[in-house]
Each structure stands twice: as structure tokens, then as C-alpha cells.
N, C-alpha and C. Protein backbone atom coordinates (compact mmCIF):
# COMPACT_ATOMS: atom_id res chain seq x y z
N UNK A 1 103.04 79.71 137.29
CA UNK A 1 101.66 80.20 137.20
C UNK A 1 101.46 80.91 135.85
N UNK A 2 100.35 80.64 135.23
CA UNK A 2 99.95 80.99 134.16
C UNK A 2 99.60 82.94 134.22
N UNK A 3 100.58 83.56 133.43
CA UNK A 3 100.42 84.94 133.97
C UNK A 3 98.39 85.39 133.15
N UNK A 4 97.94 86.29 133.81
CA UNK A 4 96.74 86.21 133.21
C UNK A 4 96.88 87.73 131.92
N UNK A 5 96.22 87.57 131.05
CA UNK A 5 96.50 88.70 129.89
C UNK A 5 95.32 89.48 129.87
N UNK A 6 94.43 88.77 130.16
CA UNK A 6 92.79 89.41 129.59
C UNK A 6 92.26 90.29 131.27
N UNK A 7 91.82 91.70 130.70
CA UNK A 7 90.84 91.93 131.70
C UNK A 7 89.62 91.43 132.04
N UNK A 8 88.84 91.69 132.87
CA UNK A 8 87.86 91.62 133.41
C UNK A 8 86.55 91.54 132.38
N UNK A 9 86.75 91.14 131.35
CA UNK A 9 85.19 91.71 130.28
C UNK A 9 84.32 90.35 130.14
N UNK A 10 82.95 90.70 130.37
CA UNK A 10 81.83 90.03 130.20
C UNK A 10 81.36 90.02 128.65
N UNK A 11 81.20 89.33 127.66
CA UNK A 11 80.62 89.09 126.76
C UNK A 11 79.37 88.84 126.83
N UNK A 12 77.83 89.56 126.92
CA UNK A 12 76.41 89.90 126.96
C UNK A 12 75.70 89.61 125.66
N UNK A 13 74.66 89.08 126.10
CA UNK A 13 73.54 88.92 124.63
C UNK A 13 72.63 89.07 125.46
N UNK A 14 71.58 89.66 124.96
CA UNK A 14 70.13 89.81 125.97
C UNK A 14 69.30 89.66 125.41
N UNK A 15 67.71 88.63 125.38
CA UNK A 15 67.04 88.36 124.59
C UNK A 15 67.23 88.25 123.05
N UNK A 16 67.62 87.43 122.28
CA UNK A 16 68.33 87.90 121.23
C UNK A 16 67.69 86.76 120.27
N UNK A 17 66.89 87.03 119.21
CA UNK A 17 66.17 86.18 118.05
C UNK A 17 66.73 86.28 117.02
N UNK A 18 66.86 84.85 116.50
CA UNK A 18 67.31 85.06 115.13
C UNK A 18 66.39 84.36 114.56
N UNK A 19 66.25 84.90 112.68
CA UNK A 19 65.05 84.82 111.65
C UNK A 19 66.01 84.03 110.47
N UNK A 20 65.73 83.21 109.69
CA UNK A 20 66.67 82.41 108.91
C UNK A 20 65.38 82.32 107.22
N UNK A 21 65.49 83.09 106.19
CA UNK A 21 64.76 82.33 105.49
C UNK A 21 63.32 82.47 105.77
N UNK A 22 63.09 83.48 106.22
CA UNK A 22 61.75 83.77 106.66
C UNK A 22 61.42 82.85 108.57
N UNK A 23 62.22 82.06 108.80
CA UNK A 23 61.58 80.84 109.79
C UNK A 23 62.22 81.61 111.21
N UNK A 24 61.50 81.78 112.24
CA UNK A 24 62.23 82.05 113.66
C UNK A 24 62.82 81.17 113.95
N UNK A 25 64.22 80.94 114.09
CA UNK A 25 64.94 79.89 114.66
C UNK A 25 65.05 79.74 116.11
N UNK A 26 65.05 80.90 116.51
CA UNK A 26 64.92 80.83 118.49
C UNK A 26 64.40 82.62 118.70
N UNK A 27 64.50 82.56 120.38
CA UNK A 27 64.21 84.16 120.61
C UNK A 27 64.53 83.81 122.20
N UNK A 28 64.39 85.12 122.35
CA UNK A 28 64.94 85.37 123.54
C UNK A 28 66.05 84.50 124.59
N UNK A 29 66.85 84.90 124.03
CA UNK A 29 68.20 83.69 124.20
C UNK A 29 69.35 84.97 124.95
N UNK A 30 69.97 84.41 125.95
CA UNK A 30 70.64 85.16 126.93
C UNK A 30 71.81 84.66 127.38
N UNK A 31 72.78 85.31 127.21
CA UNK A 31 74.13 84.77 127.70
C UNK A 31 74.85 85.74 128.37
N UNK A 32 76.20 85.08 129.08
CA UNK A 32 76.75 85.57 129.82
C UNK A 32 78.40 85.30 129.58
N UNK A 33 79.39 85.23 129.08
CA UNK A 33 80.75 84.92 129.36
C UNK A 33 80.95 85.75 129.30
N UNK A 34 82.24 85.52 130.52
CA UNK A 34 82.97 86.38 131.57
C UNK A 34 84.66 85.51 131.44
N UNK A 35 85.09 86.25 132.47
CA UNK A 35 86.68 85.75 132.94
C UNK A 35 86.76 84.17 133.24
N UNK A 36 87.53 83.82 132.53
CA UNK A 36 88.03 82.19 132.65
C UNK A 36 86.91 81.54 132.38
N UNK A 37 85.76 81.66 131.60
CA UNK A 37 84.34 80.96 131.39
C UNK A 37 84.70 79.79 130.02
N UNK A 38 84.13 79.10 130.49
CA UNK A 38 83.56 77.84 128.96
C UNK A 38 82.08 77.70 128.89
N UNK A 39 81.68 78.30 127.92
CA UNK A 39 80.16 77.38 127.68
C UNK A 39 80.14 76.92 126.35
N UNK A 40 79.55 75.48 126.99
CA UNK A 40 79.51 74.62 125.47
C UNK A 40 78.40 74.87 125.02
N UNK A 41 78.18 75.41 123.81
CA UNK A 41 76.57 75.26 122.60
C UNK A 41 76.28 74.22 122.34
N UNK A 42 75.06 73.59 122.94
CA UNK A 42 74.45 72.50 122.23
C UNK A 42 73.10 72.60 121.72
N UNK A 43 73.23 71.74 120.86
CA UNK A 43 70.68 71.63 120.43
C UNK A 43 71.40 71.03 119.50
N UNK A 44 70.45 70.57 118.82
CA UNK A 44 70.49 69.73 117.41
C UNK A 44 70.73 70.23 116.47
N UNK A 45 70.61 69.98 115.36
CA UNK A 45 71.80 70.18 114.43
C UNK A 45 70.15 71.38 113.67
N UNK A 46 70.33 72.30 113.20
CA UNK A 46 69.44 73.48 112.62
C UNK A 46 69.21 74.48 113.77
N UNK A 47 69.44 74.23 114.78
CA UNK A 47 68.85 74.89 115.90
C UNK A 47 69.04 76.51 116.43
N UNK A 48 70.13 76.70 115.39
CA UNK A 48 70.65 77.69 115.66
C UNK A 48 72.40 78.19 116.14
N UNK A 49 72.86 77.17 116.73
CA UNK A 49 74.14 77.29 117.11
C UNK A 49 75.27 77.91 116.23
N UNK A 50 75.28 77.69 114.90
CA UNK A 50 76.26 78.58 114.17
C UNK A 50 76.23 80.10 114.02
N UNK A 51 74.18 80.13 114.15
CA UNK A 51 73.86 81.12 113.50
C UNK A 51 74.27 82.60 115.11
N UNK A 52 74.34 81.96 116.21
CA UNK A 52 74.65 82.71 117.07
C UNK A 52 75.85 83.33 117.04
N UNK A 53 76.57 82.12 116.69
CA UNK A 53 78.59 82.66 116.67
C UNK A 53 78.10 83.47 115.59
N UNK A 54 77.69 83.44 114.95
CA UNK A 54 77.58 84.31 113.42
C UNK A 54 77.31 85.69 114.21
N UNK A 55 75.76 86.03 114.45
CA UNK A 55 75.70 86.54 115.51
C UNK A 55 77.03 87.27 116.20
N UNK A 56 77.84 86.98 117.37
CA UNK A 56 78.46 87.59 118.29
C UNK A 56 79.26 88.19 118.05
N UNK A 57 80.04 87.83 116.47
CA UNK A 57 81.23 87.84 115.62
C UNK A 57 80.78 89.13 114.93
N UNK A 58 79.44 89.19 114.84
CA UNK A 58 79.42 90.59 113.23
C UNK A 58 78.87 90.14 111.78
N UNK A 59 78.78 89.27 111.96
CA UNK A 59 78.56 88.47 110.37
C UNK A 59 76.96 88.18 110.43
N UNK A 60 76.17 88.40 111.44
CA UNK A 60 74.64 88.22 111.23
C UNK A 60 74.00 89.02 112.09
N UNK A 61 73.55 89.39 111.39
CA UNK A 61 72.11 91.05 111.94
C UNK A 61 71.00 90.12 113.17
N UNK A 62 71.07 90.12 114.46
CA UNK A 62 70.51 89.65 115.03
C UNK A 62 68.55 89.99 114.57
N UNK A 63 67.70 89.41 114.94
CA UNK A 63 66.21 90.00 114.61
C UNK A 63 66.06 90.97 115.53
N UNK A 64 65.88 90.35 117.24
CA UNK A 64 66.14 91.16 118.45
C UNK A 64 67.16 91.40 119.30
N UNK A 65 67.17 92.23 120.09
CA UNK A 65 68.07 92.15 121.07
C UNK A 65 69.59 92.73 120.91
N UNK A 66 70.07 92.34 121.78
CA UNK A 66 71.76 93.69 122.48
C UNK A 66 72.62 92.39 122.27
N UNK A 67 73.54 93.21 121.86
CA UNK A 67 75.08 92.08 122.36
C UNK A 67 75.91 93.18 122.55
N UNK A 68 76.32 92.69 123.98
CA UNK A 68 77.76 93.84 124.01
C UNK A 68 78.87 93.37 125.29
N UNK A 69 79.91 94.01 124.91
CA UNK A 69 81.09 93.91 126.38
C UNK A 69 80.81 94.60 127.27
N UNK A 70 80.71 93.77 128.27
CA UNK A 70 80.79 94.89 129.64
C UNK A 70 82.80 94.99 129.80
N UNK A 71 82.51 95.79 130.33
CA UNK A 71 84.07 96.39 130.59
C UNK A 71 84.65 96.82 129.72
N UNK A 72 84.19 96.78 128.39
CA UNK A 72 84.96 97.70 126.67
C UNK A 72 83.58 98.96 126.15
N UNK A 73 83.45 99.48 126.70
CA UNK A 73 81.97 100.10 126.14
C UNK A 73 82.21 100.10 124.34
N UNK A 74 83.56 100.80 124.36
CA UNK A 74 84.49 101.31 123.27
C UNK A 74 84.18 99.84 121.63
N UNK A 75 84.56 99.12 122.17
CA UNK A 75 84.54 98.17 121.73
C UNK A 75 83.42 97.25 121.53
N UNK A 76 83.54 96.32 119.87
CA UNK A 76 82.32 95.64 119.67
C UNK A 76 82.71 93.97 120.60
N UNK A 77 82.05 92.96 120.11
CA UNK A 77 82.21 91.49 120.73
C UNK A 77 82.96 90.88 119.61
N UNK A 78 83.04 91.58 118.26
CA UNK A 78 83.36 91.45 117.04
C UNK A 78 84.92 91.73 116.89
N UNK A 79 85.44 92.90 117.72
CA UNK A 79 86.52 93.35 117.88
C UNK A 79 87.39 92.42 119.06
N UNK A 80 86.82 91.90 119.86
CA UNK A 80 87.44 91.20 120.56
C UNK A 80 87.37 89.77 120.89
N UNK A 81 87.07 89.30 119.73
CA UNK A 81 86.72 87.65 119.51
C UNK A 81 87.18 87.23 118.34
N UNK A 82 87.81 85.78 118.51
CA UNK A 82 88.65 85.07 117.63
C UNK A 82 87.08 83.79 117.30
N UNK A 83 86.84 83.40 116.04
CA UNK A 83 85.84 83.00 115.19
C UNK A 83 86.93 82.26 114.57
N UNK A 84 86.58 80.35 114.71
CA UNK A 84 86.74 79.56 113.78
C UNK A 84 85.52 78.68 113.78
N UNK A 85 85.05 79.04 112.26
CA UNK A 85 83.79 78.28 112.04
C UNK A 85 84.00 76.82 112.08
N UNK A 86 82.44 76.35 110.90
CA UNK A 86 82.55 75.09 111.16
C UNK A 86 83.96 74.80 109.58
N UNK A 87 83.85 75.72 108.71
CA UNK A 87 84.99 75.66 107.63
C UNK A 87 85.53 76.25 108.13
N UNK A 88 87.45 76.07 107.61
CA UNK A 88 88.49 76.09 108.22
C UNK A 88 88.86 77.78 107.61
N UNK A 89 88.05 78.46 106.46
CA UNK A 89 88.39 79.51 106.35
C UNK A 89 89.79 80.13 105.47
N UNK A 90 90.57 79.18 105.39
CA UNK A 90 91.91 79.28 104.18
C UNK A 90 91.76 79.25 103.17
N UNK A 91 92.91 80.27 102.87
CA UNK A 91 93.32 80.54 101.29
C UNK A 91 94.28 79.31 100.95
N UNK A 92 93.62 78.27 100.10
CA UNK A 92 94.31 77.24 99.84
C UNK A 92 95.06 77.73 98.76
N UNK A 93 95.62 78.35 98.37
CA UNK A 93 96.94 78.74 97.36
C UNK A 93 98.15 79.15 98.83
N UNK A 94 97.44 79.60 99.34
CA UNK A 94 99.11 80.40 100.47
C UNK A 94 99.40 79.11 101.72
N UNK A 95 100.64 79.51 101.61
CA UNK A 95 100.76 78.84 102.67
C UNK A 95 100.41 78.27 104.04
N UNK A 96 100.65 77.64 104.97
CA UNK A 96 100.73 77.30 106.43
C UNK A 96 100.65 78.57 107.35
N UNK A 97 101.81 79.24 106.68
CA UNK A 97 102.87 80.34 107.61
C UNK A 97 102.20 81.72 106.48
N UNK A 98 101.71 81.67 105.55
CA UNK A 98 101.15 83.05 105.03
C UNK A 98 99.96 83.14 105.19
N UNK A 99 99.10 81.91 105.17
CA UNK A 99 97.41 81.93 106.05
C UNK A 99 97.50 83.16 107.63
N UNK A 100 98.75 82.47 108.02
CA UNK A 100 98.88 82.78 109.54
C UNK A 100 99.23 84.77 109.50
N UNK A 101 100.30 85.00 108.87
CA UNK A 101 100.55 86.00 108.66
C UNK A 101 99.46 86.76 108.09
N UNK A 102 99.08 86.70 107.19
CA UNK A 102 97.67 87.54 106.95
C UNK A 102 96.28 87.61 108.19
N UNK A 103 96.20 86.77 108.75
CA UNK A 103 95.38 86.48 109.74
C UNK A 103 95.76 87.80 110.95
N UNK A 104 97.01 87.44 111.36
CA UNK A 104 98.31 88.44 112.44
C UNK A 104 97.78 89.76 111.71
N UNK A 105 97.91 89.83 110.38
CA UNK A 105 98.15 91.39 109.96
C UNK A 105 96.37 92.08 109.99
N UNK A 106 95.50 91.09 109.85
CA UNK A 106 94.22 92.01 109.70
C UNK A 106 93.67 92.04 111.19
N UNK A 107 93.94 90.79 111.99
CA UNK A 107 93.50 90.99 113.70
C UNK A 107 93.96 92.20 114.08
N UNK A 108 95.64 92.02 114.21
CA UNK A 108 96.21 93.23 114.77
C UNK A 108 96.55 91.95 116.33
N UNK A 109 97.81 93.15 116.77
CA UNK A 109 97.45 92.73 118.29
C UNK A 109 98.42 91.25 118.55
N UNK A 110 99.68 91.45 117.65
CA UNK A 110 100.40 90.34 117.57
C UNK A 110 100.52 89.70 118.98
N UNK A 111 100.60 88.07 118.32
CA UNK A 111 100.77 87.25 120.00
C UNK A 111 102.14 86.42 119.52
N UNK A 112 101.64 85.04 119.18
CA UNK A 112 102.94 84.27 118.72
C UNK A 112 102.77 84.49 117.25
N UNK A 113 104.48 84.41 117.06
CA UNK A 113 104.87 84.36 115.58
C UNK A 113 103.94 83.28 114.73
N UNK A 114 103.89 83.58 113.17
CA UNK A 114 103.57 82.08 112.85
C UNK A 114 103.76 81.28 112.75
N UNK A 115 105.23 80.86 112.50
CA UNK A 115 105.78 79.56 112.88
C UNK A 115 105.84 79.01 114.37
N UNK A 116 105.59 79.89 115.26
CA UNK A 116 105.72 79.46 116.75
C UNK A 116 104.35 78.83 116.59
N UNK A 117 103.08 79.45 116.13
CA UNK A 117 101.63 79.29 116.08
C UNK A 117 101.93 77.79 115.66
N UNK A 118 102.44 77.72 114.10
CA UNK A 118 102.19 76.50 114.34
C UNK A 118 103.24 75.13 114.59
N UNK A 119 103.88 75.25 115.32
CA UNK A 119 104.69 74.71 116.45
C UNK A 119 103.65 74.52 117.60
N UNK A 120 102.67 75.07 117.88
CA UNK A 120 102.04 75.01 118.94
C UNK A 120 100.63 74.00 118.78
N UNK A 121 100.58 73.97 117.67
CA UNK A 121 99.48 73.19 117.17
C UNK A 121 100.05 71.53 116.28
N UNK A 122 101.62 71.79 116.54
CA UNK A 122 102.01 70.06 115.91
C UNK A 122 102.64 70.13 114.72
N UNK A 123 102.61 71.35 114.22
CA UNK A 123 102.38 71.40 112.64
C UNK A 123 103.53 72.41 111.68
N UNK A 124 104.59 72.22 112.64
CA UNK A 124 106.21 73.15 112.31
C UNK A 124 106.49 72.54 110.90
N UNK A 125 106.50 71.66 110.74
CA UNK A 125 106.78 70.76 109.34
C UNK A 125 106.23 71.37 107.64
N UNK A 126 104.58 71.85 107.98
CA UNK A 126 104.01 72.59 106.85
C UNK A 126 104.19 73.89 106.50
N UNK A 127 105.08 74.50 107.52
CA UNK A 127 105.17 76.14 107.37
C UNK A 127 105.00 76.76 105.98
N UNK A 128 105.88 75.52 104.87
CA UNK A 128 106.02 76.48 103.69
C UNK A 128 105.05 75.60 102.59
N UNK A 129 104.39 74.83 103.38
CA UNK A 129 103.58 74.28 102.21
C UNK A 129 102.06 74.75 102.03
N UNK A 130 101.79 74.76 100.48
CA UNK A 130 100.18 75.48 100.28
C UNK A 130 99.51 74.98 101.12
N UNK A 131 98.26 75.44 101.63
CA UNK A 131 97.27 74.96 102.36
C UNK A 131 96.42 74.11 101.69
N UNK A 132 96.37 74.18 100.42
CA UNK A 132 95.18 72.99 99.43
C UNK A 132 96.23 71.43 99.60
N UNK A 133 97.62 71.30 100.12
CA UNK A 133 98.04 70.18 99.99
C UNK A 133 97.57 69.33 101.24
N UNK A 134 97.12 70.01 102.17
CA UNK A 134 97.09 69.46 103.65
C UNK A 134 96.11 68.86 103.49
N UNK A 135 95.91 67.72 104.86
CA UNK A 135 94.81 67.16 105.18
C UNK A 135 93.67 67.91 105.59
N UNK A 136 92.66 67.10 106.33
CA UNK A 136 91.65 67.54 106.20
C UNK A 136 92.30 68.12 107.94
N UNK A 137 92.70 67.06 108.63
CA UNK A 137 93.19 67.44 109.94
C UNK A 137 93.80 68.86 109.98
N UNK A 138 95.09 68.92 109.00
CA UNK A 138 96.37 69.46 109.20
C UNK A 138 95.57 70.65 109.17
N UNK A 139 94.86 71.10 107.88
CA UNK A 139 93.69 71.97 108.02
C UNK A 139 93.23 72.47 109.02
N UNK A 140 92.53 71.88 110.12
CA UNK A 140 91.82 72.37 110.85
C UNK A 140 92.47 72.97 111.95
N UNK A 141 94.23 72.09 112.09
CA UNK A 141 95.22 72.53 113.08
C UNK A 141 95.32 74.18 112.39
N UNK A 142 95.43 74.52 111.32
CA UNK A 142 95.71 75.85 110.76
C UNK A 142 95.24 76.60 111.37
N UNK A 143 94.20 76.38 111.27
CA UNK A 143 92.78 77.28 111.36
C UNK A 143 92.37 77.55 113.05
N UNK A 144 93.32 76.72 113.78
CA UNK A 144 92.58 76.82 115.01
C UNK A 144 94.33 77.27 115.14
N UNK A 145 95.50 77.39 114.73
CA UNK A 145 96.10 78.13 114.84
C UNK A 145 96.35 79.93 114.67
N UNK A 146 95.38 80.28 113.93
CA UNK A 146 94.93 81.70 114.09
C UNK A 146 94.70 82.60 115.54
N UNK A 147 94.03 81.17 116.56
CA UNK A 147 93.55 81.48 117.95
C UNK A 147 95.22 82.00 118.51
N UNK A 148 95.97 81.75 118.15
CA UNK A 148 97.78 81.82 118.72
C UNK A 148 98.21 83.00 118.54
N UNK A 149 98.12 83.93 117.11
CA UNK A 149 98.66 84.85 116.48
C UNK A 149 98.36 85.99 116.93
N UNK A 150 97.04 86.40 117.10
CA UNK A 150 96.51 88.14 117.76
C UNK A 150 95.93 87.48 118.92
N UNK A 151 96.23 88.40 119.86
CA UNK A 151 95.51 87.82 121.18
C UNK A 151 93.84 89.00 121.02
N UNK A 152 93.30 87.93 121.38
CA UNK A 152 91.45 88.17 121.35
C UNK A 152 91.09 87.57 122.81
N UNK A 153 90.33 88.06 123.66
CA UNK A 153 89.49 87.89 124.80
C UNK A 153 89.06 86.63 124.64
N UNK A 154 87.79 86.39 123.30
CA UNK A 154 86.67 85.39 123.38
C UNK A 154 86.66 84.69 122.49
N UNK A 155 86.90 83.32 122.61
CA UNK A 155 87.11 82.70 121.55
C UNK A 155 86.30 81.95 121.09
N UNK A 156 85.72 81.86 119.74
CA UNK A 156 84.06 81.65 119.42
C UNK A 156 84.27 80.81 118.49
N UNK A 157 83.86 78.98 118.76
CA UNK A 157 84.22 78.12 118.10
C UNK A 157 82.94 77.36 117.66
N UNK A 158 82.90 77.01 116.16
CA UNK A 158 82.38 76.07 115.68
C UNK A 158 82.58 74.62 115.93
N UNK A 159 82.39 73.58 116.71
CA UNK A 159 82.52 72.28 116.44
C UNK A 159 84.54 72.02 116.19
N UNK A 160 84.62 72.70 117.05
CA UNK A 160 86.57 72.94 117.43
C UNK A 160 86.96 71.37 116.97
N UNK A 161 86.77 70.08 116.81
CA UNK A 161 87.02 68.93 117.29
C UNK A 161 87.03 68.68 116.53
N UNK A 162 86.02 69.04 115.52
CA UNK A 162 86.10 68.40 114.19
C UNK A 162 87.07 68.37 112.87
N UNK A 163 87.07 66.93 112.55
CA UNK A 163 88.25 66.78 112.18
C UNK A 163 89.66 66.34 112.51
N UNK A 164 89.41 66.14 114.06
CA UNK A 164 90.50 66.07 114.99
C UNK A 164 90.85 64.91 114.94
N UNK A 165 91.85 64.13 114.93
CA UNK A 165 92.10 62.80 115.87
C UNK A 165 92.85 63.14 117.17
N UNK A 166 92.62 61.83 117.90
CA UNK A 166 92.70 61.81 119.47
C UNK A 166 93.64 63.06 119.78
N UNK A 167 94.79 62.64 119.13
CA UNK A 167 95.97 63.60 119.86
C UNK A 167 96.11 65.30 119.54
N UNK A 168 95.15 65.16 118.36
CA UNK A 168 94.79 67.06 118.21
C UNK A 168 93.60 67.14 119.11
N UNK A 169 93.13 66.55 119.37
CA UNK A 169 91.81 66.93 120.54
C UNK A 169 92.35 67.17 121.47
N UNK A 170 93.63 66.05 121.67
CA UNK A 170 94.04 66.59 123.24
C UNK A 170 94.78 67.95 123.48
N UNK A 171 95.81 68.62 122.24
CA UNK A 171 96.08 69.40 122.15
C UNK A 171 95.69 71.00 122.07
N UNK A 172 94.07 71.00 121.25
CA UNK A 172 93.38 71.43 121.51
C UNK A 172 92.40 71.92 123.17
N UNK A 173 92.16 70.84 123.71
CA UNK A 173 91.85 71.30 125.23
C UNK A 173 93.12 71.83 125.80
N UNK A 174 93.95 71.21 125.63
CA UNK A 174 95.28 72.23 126.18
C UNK A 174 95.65 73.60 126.09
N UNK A 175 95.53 73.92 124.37
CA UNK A 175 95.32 75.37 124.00
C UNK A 175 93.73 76.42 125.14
N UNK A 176 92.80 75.57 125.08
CA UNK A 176 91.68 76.09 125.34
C UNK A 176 91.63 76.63 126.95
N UNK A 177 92.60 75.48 127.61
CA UNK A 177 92.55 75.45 128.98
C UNK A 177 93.82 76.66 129.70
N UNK A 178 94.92 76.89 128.79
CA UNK A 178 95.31 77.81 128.83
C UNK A 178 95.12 79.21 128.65
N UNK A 179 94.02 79.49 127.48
CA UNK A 179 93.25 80.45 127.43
C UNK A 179 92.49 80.65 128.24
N UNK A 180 91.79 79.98 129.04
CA UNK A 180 90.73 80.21 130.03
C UNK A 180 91.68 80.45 131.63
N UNK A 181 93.09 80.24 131.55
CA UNK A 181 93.75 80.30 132.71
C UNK A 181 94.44 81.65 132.67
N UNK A 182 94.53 82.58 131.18
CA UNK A 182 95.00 83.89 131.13
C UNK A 182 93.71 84.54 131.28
N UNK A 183 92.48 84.07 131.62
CA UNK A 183 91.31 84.93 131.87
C UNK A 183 90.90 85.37 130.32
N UNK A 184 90.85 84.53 129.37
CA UNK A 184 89.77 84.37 128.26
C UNK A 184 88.44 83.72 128.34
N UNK A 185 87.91 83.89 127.54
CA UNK A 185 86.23 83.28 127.70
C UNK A 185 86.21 82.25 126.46
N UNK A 186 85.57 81.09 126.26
CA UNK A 186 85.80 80.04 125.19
C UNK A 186 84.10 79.93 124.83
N UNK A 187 83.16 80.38 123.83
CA UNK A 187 81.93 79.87 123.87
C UNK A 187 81.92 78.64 122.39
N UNK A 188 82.00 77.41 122.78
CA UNK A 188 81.74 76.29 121.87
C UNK A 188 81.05 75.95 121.24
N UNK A 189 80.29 75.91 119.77
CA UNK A 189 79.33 74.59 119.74
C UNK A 189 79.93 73.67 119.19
N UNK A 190 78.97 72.74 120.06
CA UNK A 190 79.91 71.63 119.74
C UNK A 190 78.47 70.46 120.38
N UNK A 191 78.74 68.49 119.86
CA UNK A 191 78.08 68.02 120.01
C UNK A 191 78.47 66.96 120.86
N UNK A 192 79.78 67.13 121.01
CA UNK A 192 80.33 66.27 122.39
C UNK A 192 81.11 67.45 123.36
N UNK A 193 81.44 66.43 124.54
CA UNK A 193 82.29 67.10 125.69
C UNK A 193 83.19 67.91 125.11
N UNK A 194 83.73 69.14 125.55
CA UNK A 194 84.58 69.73 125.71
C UNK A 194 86.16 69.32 126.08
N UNK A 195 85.56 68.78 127.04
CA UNK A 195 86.76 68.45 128.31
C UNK A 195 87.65 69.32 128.88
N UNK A 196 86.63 70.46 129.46
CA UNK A 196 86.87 71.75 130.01
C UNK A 196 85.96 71.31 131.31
N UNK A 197 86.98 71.77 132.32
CA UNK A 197 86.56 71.00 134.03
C UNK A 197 85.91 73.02 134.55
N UNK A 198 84.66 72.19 134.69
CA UNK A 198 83.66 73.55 135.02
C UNK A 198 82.89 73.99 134.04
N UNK A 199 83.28 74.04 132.55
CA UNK A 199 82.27 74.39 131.49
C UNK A 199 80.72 74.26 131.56
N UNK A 200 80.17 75.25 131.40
CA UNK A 200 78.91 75.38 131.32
C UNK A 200 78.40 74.89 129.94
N UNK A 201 76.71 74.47 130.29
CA UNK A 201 76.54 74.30 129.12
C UNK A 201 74.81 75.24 128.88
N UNK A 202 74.98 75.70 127.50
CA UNK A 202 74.00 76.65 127.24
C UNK A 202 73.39 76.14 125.90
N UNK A 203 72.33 75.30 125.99
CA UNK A 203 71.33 74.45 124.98
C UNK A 203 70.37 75.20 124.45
N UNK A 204 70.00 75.84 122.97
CA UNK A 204 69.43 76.02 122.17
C UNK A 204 68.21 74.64 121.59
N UNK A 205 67.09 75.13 121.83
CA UNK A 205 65.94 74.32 121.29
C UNK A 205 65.75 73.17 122.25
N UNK A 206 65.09 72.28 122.60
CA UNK A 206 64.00 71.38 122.85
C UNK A 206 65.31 70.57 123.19
């Protein structure tokens, strides 16, 4: 049995508008993840979906509205959420294994080593190689290897898939499905399935 790590915390947004460039992109938009939750982000492509993770993470001044943890008063959604955008976010001069380590050292809250991290993602082979040599894939395995290193509650993904072929997709729901079985919360956007059994889905725009 999968031991569970995460307490009890609800991740909250309550009526919540965002303004882009002068233009209202949405408003009053409401969410809910909780314990063992998936909701996939969908709408079309401007609709808003990045700009929310942006949003939940700290990186964008909502127009209206609350975001907060239930069960951390203490704590932001910012402090307890792992963010891989739709870019992979690396320092292409450092390594595989020093991306990872710097990542470990500013989260805090060590989980797996970095070489275990990326052992876990396929990718034991690049440990010591720069990150500008990798693929576009190997890349994205990096980057979604960060999710391994500090353990975070909520894990707030851009378009996770992309970039993937078959067998990192599958690896990927594996990572995801394990997180959601230690009682993490996964909120996606994304423009296909998940392939998370129960995932909700929470659609932005028309």
C-alpha cells in the first residue's frame, strides 16, 4: 500500500478574474482541490489556462478574488505547489543532476535524491550532461523531474505531455497516479486525456 504523505489540505480559489493587456480573460472562476484530486484544465488555447497556474503559484496578481489552503492557514498555495510550465524552465549550461539540485535546494523539503529523480523519470544516463545537449523530450523528463526532489502537496502542470512520446506519457501518469495515492492534488492543463481514472474536469471559456 502506497503509504500516504500529504495531509488533508484543500487548495481554494473563489471567484477569481484575470485582466491580460487591458482584456478580461475570465471572472468568477472557482475551484476546489483537495486529497487525492485530478482536475484537468481545459478551453481553448488564450482562454486563460496558463494564466491561472500563474495565478495559484504566485507569479500573477489575480484582478479578483481569494486563493488559499484550507488546512495551512500559515501557508500560501505558492508554498505548497510544485509548477511545471508550458517551458521546461532549465539552466541549459548545468547539468541533469545540478538543474535538480538547485531546484532540491530552493524548494526545501528534500524527497528523492537527484539522481534517484532522475532514475525515476528514465533518464539515469544524463546525470552529468548539460541540459542545452538534451532533447526536446529528455528536457521535459527534467523538468517534470523536479516534481520527485521536494515533496509539495499540489502539483500545477502546464500541458505535462508535451513533448512526450508514448512511453514518457506512460511514465508520467504513473508518477501522477502515485502522487494522487500519497494524497496529493494534480491540477492540469492540458488538451487531451489525462489518463487519471476519476479526474475531474474544470473548462475555462465557451
Amino acid at each position: 500500500m502506497t503509504p500516504v504523505l500529504f495531509p488533508h489540505l484543500v487548495l481554494q480559489a473563489e471567484n477569481l478574474a484575470c485582466r491580460r493587456g487591458g482584456r478580461l480573460i475570465f471572472e468568477g472562476l472557482c475551484l476546489n482541490l483537495g486529497h487525492g484530486e485530478a482536475i484537468a484544465l481545459t478551453g481553448r488555447n488564450g482562454a486563460g489556462k496558463s494564466s491561472l497556474l500563474a495565478m495559484l503559484c504566485g507569479r500573477l496578481r489575480p484582478e479578483a478574488g481569494t486563493i488559499r489552503v484550507e488546512g495551512a492557514p500559515e501557508a500560501s498555495a505558492a508554498e505548497l505547489s510544485h509548477v511545471v510550465g508550458h517551458r521546461d524552465g532549465l539552466k541549459t549550461a548545468l547539468t541533469a543532476q545540478e538543474n535538480l539540485s538547485f531546484a532540491q535546494a530552493l524548494l526545501g523539503d528534500a524527497a528523492l535524491a537527484p539522481e534517484d529523480a532522475l532514475a525515476a523519470v528514465g533518464l539515469p544516463h544524463v546525470a552529468a550532461l548539460p541540459v542545452g545537449y538534451l532533447s526536446a523530450g529528455q528536457r521535459r523528463r527534467v523538468a517534470l523531474a523536479r516534481l520527485l526532489v521536494s515533496r509539495r502537496p499540489f502539483w500545477l502542470l502546464d500541458e505535462p505531455m508535451s513533448a512526450l512520446d508514448l512511453a514518457a506519457q506512460t511514465m508520467l501518469t504513473g508518477l501522477m497516479r502515485n502522487h494522487l495515492a500519497q494524497g496529493g492534488g494534480i491540477l492540469a492543463a492540458t488538451h487531451g486525456p489525462l489518463g487519471l481514472e476519476g479526474a475531474r474536469e474544470l473548462r475555462i471559456g465557451p
